[in-house]
PDB file of N, CA and C in Angstrom:
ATOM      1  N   UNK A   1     -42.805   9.445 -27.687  1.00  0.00           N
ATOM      2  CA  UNK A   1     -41.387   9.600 -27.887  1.00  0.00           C
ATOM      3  C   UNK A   1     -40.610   9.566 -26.580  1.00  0.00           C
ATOM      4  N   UNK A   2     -40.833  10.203 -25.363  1.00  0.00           N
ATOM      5  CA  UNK A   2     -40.466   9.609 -24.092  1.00  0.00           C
ATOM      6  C   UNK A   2     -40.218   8.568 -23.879  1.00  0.00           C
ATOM      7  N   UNK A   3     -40.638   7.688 -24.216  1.00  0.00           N
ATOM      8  CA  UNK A   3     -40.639   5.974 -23.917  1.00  0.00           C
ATOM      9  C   UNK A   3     -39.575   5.738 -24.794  1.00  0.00           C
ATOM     10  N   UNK A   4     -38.781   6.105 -25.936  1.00  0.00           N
ATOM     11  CA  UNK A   4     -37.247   5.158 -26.308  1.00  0.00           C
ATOM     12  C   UNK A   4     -36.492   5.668 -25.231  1.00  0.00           C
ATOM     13  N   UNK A   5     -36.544   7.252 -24.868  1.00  0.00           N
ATOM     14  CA  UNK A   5     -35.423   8.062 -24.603  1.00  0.00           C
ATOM     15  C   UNK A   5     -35.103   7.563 -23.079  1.00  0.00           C
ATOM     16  N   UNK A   6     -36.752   7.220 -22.130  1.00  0.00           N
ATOM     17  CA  UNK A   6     -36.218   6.766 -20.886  1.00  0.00           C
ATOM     18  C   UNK A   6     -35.623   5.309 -20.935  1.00  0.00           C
ATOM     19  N   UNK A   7     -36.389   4.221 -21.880  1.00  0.00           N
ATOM     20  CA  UNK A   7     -35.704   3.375 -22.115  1.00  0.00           C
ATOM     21  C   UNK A   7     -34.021   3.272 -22.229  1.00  0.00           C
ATOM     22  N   UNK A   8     -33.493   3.890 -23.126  1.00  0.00           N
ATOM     23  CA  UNK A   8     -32.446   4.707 -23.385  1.00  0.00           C
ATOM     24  C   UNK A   8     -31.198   4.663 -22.071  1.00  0.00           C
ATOM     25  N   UNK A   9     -31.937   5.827 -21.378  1.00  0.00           N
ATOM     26  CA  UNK A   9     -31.480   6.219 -20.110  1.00  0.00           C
ATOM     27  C   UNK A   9     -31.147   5.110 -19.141  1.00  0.00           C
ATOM     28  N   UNK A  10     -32.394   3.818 -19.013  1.00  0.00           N
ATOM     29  CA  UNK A  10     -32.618   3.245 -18.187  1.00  0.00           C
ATOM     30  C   UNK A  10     -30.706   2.244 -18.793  1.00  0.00           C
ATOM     31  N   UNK A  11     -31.052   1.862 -19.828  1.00  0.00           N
ATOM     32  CA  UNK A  11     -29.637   0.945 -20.338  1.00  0.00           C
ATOM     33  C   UNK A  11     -28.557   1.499 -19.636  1.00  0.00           C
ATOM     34  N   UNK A  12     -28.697   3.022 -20.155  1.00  0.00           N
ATOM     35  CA  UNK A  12     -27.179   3.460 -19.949  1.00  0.00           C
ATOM     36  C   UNK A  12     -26.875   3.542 -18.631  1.00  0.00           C
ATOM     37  N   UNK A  13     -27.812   3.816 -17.620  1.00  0.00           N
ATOM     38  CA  UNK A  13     -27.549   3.392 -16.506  1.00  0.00           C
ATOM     39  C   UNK A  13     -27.308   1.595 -15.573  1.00  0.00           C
ATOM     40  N   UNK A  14     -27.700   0.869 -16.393  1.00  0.00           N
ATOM     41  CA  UNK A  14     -27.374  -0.614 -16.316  1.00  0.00           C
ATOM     42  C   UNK A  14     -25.926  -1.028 -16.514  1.00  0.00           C
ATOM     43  N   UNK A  15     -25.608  -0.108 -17.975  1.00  0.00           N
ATOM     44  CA  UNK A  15     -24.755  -0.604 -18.046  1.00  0.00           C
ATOM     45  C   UNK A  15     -23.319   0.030 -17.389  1.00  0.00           C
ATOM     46  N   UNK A  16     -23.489   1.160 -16.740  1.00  0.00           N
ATOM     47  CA  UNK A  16     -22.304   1.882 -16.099  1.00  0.00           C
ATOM     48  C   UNK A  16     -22.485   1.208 -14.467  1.00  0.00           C
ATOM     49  N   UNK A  17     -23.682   1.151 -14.430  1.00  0.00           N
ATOM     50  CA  UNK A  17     -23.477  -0.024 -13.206  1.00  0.00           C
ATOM     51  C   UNK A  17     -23.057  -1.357 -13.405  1.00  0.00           C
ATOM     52  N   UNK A  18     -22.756  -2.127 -13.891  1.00  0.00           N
ATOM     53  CA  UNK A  18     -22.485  -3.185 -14.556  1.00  0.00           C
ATOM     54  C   UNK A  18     -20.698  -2.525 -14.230  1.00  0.00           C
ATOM     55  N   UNK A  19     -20.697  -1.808 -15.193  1.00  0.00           N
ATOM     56  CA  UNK A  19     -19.349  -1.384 -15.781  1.00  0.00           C
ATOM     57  C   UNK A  19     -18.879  -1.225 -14.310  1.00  0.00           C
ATOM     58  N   UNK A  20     -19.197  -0.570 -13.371  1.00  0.00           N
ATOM     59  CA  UNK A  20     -18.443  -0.091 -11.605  1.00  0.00           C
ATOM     60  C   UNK A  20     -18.797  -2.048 -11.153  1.00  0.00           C
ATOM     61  N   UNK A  21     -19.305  -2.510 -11.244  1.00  0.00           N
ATOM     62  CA  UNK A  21     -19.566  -3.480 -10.588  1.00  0.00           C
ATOM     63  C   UNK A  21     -18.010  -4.831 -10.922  1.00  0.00           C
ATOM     64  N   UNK A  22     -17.821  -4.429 -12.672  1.00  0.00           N
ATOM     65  CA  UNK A  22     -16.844  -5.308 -13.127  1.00  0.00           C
ATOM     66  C   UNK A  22     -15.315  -4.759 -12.369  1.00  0.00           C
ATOM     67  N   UNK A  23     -15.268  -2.981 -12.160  1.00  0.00           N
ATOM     68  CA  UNK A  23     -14.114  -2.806 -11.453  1.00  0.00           C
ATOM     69  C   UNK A  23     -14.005  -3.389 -10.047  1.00  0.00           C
ATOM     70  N   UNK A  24     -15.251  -3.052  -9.532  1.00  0.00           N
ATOM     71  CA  UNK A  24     -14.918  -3.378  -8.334  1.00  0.00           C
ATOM     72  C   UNK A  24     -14.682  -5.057  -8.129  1.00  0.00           C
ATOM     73  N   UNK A  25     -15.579  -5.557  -8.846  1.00  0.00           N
ATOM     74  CA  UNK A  25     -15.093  -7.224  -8.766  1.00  0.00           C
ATOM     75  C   UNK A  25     -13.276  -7.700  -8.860  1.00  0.00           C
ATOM     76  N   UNK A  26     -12.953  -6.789 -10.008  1.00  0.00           N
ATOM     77  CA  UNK A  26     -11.457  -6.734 -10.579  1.00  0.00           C
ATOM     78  C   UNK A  26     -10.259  -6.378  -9.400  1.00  0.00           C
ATOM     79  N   UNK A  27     -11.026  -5.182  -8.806  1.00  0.00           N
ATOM     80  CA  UNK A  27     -10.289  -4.989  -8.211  1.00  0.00           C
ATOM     81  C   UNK A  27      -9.963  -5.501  -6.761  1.00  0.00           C
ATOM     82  N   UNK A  28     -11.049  -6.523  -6.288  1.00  0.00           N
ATOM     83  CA  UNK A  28     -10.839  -7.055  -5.153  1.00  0.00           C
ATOM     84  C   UNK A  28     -10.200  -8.496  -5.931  1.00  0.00           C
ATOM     85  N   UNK A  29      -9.809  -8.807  -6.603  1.00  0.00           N
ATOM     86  CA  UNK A  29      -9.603 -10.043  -7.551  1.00  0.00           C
ATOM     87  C   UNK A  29      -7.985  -9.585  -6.877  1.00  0.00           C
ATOM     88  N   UNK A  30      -7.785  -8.467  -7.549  1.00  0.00           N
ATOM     89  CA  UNK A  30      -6.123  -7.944  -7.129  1.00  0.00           C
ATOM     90  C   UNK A  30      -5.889  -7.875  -6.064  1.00  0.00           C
ATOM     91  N   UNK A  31      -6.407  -6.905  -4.963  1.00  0.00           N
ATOM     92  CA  UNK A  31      -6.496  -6.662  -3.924  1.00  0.00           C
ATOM     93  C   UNK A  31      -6.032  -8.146  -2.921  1.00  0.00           C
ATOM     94  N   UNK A  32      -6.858  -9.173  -3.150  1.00  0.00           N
ATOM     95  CA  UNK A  32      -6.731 -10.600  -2.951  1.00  0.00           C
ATOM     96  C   UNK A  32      -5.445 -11.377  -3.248  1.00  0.00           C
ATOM     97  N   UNK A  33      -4.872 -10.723  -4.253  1.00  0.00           N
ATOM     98  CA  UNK A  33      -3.558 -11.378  -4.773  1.00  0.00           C
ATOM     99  C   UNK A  33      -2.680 -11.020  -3.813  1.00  0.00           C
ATOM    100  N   UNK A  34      -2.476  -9.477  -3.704  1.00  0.00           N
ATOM    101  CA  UNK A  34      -1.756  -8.789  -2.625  1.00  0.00           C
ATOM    102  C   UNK A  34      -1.710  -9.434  -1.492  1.00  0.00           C
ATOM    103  N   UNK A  35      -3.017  -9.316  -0.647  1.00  0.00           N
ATOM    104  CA  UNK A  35      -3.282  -9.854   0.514  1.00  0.00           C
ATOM    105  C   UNK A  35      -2.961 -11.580   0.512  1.00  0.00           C
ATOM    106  N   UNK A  36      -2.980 -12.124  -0.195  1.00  0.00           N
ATOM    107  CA  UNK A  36      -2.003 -13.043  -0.134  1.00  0.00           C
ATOM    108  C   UNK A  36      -0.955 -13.511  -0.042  1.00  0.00           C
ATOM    109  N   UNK A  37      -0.340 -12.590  -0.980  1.00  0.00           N
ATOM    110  CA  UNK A  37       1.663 -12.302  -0.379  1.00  0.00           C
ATOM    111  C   UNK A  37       2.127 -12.079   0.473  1.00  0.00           C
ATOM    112  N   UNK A  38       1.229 -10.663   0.805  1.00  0.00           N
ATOM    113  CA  UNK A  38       1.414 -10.212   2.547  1.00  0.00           C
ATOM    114  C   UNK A  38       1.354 -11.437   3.509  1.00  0.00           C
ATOM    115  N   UNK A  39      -0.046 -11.693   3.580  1.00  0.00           N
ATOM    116  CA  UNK A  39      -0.592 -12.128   4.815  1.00  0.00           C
ATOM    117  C   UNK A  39       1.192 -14.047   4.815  1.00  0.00           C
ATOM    118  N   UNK A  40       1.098 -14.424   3.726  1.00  0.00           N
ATOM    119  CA  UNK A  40       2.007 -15.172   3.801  1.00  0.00           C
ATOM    120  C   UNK A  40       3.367 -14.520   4.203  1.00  0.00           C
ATOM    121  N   UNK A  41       4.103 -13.856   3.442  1.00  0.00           N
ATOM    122  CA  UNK A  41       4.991 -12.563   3.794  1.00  0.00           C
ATOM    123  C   UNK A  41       5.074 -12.764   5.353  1.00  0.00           C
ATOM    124  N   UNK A  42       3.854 -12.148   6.094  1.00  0.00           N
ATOM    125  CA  UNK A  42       3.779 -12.226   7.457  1.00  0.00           C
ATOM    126  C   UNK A  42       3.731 -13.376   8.734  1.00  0.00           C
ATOM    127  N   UNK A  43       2.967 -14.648   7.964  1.00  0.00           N
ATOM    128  CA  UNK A  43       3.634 -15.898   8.528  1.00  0.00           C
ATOM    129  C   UNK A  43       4.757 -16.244   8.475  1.00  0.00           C
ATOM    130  N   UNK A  44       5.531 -16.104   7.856  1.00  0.00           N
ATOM    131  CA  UNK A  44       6.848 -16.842   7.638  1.00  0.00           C
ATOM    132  C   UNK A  44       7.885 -16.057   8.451  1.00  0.00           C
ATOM    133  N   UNK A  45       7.582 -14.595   8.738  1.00  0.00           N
ATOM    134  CA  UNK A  45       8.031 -13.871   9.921  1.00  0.00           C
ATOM    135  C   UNK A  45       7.413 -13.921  11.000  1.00  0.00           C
ATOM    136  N   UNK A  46       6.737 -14.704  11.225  1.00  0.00           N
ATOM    137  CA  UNK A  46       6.228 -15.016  12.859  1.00  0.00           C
ATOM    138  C   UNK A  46       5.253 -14.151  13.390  1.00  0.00           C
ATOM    139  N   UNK A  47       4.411 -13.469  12.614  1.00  0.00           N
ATOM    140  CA  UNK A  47       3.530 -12.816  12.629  1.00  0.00           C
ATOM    141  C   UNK A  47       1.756 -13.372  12.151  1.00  0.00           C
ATOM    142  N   UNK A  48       1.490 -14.539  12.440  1.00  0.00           N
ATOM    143  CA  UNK A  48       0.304 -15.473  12.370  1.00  0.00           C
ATOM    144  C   UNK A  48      -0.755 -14.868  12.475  1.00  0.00           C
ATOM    145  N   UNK A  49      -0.823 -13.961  13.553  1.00  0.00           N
ATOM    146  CA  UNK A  49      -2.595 -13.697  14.056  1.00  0.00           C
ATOM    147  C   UNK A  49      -2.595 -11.928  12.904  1.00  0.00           C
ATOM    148  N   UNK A  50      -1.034 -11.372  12.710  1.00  0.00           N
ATOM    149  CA  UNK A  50      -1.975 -10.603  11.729  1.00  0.00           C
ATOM    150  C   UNK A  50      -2.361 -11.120  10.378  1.00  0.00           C
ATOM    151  N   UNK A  51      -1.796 -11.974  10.284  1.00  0.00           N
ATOM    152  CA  UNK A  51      -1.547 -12.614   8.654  1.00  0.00           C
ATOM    153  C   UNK A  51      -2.900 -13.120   8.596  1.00  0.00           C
ATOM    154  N   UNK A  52      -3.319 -13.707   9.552  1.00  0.00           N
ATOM    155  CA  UNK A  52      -5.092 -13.688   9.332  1.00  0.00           C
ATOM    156  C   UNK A  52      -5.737 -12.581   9.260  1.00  0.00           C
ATOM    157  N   UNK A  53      -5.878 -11.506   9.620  1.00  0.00           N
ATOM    158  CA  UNK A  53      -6.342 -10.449   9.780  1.00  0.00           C
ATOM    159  C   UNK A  53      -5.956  -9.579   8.463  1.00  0.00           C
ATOM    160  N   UNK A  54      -5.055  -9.544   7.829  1.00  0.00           N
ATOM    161  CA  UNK A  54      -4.517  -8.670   7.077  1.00  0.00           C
ATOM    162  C   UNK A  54      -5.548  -8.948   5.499  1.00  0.00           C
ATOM    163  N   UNK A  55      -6.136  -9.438   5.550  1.00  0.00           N
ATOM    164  CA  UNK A  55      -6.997 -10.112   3.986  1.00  0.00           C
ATOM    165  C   UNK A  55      -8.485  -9.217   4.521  1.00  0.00           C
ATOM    166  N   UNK A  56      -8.919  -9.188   5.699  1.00  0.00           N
ATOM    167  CA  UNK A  56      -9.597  -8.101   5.964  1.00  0.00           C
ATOM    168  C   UNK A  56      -9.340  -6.543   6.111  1.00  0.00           C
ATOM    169  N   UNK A  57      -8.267  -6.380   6.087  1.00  0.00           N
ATOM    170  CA  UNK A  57      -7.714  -5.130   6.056  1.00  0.00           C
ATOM    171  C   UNK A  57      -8.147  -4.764   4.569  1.00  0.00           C
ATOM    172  N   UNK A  58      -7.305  -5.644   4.156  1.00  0.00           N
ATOM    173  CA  UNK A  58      -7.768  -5.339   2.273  1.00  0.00           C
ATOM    174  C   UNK A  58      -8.806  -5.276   1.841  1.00  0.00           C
ATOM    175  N   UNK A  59      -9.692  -6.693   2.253  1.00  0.00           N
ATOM    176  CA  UNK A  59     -11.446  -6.175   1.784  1.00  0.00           C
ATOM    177  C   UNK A  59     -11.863  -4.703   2.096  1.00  0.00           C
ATOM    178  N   UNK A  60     -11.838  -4.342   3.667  1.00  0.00           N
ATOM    179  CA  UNK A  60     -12.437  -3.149   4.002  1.00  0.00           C
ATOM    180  C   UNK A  60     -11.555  -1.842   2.945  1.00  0.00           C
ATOM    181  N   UNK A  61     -10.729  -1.903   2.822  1.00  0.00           N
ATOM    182  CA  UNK A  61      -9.658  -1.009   2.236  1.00  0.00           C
ATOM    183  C   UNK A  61     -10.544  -1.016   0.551  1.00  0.00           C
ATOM    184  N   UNK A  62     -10.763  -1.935  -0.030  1.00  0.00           N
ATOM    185  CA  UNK A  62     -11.802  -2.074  -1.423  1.00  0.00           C
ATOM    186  C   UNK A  62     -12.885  -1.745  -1.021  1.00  0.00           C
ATOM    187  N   UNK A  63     -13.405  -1.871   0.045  1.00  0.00           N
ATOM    188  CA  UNK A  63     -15.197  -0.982   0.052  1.00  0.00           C
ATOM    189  C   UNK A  63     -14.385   0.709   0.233  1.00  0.00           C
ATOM    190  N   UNK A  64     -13.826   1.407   1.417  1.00  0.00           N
ATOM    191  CA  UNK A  64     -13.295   2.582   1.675  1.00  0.00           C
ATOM    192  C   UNK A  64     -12.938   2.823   0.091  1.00  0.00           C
ATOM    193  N   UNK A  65     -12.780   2.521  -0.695  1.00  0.00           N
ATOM    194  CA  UNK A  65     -12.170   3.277  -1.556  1.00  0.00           C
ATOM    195  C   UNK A  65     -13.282   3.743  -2.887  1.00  0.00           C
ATOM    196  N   UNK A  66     -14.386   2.585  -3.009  1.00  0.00           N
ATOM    197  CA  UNK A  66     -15.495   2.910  -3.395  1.00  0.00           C
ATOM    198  C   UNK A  66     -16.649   4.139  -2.429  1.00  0.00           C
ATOM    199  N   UNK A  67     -16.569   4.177  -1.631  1.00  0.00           N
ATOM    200  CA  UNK A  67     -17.014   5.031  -0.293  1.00  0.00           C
ATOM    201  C   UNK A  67     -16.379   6.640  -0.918  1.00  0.00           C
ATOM    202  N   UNK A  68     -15.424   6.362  -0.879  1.00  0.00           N
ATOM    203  CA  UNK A  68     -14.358   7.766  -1.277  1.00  0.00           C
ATOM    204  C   UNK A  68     -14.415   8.397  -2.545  1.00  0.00           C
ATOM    205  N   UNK A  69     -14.103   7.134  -3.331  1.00  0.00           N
ATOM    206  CA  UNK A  69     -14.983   7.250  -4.917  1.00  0.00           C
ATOM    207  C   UNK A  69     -16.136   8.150  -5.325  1.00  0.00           C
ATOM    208  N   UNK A  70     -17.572   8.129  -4.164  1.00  0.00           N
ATOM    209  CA  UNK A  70     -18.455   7.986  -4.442  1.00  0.00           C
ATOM    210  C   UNK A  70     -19.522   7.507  -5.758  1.00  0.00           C
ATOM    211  N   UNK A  71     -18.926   6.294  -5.989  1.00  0.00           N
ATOM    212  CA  UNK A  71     -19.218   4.770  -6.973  1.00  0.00           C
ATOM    213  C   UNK A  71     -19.903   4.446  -6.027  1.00  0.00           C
ATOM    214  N   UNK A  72     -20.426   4.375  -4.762  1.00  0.00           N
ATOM    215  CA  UNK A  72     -21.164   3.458  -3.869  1.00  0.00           C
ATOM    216  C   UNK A  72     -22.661   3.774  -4.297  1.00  0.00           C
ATOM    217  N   UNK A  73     -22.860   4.975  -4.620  1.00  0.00           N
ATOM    218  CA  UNK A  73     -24.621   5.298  -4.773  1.00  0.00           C
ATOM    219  C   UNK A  73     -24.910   5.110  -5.917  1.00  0.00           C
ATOM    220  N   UNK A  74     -23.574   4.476  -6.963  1.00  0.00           N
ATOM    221  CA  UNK A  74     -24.482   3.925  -8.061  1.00  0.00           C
ATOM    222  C   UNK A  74     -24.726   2.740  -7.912  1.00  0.00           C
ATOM    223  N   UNK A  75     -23.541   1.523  -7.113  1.00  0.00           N
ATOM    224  CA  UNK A  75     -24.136   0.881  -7.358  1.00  0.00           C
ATOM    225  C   UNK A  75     -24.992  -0.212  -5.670  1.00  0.00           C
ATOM    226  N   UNK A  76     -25.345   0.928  -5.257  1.00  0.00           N
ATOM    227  CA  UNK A  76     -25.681  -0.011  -3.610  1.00  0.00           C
ATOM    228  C   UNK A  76     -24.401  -0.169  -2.728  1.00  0.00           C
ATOM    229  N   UNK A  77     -25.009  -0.044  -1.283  1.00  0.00           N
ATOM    230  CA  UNK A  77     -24.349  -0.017  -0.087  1.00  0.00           C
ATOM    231  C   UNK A  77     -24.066  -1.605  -0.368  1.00  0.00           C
ATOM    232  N   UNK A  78     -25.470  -2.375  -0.282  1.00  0.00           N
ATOM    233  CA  UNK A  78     -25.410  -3.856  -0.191  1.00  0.00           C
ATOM    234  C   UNK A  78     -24.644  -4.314  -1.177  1.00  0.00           C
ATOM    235  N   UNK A  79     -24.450  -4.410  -2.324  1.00  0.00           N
ATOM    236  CA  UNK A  79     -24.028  -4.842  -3.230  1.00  0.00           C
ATOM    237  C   UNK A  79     -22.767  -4.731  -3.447  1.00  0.00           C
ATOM    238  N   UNK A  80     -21.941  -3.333  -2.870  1.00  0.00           N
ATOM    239  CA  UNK A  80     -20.597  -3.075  -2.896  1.00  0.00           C
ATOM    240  C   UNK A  80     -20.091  -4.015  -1.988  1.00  0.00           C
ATOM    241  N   UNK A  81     -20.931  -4.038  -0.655  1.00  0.00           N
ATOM    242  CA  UNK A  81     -19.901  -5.036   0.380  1.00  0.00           C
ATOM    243  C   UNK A  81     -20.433  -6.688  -0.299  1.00  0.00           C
ATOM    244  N   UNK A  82     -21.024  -7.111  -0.653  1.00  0.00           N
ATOM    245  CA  UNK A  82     -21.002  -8.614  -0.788  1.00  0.00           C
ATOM    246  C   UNK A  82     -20.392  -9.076  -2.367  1.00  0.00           C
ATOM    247  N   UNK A  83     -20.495  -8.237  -3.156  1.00  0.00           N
ATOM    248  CA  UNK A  83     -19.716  -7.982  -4.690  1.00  0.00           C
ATOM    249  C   UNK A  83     -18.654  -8.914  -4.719  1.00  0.00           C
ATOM    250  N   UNK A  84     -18.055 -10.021  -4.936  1.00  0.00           N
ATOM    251  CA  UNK A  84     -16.793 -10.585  -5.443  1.00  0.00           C
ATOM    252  C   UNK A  84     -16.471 -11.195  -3.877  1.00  0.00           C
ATOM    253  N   UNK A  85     -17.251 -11.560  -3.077  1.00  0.00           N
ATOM    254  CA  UNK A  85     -16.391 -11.865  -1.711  1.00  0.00           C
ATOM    255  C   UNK A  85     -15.867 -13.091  -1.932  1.00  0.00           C
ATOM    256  N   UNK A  86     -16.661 -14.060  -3.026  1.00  0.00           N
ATOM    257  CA  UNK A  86     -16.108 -15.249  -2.977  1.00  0.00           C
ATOM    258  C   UNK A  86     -14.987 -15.473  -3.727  1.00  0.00           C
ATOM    259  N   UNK A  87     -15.166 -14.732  -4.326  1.00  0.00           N
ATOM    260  CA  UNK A  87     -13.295 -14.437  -5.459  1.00  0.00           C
ATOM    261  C   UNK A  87     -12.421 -14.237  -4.545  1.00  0.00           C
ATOM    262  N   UNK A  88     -12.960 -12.943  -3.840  1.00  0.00           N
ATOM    263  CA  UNK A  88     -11.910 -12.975  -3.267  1.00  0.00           C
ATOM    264  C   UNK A  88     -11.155 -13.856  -2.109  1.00  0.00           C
ATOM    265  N   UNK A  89     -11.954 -14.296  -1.313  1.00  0.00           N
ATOM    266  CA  UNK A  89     -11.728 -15.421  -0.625  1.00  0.00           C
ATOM    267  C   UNK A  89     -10.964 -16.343  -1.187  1.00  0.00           C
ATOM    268  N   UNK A  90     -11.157 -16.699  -2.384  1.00  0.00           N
ATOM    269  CA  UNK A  90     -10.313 -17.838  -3.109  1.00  0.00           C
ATOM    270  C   UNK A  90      -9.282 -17.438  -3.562  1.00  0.00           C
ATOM    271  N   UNK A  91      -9.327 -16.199  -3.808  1.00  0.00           N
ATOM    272  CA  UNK A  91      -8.457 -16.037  -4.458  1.00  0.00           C
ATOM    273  C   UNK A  91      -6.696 -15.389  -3.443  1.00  0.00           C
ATOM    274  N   UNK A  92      -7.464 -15.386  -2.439  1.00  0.00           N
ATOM    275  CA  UNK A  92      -6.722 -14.938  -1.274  1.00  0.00           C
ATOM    276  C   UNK A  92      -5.961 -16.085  -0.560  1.00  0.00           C
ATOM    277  N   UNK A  93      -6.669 -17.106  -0.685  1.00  0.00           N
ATOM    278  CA  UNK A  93      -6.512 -18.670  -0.443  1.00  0.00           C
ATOM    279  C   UNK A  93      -5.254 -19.508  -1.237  1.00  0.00           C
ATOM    280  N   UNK A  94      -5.814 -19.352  -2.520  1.00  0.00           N
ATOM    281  CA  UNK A  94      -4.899 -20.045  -3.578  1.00  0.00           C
ATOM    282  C   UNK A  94      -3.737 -19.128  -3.414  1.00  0.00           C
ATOM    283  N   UNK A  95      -3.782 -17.915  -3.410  1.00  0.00           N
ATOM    284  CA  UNK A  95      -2.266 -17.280  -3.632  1.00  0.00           C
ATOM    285  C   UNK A  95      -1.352 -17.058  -2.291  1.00  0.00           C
ATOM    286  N   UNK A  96      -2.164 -17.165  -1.167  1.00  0.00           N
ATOM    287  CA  UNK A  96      -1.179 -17.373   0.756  1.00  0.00           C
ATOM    288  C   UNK A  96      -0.746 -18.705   0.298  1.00  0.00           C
ATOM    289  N   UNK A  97      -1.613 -20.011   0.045  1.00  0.00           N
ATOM    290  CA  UNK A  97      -1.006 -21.527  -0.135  1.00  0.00           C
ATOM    291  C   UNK A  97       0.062 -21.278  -1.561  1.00  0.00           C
ATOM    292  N   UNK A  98       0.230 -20.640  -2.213  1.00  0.00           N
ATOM    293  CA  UNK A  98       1.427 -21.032  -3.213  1.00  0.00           C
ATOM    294  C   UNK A  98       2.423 -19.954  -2.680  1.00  0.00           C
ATOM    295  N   UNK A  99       2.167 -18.948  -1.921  1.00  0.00           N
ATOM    296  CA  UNK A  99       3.697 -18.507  -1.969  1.00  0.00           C
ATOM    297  C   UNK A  99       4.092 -19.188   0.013  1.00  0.00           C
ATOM    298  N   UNK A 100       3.157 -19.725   0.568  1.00  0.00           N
ATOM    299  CA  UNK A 100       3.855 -20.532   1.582  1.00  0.00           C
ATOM    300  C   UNK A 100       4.387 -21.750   1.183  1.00  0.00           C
ATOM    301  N   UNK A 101       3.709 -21.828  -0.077  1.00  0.00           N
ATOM    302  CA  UNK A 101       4.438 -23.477  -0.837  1.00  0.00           C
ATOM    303  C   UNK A 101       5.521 -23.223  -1.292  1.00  0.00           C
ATOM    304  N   UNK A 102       5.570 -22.252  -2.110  1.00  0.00           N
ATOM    305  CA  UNK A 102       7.141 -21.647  -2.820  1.00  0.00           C
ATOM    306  C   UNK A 102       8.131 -21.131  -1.359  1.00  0.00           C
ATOM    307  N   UNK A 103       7.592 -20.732  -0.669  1.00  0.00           N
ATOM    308  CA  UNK A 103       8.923 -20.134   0.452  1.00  0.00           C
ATOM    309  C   UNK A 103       9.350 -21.153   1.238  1.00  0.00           C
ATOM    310  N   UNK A 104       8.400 -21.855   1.745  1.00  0.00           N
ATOM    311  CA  UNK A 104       9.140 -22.782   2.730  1.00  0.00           C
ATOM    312  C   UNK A 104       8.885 -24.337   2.352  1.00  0.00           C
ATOM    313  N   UNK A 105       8.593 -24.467   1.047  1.00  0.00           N
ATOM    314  CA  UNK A 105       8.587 -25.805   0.496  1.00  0.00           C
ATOM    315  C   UNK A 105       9.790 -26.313  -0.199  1.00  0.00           C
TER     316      UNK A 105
END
């Protein structure tokens, strides 16, 4: 009878990791949107070298907040920092190029 119950256990822990893994993906999805406005926001005021910099502000700002959370020991040190980087990257990408397209196009 042990064997459904750890079985059991083992899911429910899959799936609440799963479940922190979909926020945190989500939330660097957003995070990315932001940092896109900004960092454009900040080119167009003559502010270039932070406007690169400022999309890392935000990543680190989405791990710190899982850190603070303490969500990090469920789901990995490793896994929190590499989690969604490529979303976000793109997604940080596509949204600096449309609002520098919309402002000064």
């Amino acid at each position: 009878m042990s064997a459904p119950s750890s079985r059991s256990d083992k899911k429910s822990i899959e799936k609440m990791k799963e479940r922190e893994l979909n926020k945190l993906y989500w939330s660097r999805v957003a995070l990315a949107a932001a940092a896109g406005v900004v960092s454009a926001l900040l080119y167009v005021h003559g502010m270039g070298y932070v406007a690169v910099f400022s999309p890392l502000i935000f990543y680190l700002a989405s791990l710190l907040i899982y850190v603070f959370k303490d969500q990090i020991q469920i789901i990995g040190k490793k896994k929190a920092g590499y989690h969604g980087i490529g979303s976000y990257i793109i997604t940080w990408l596509v949204v600096y190029m449309l609002v520098l397209t919309l402002i000064l196009g």
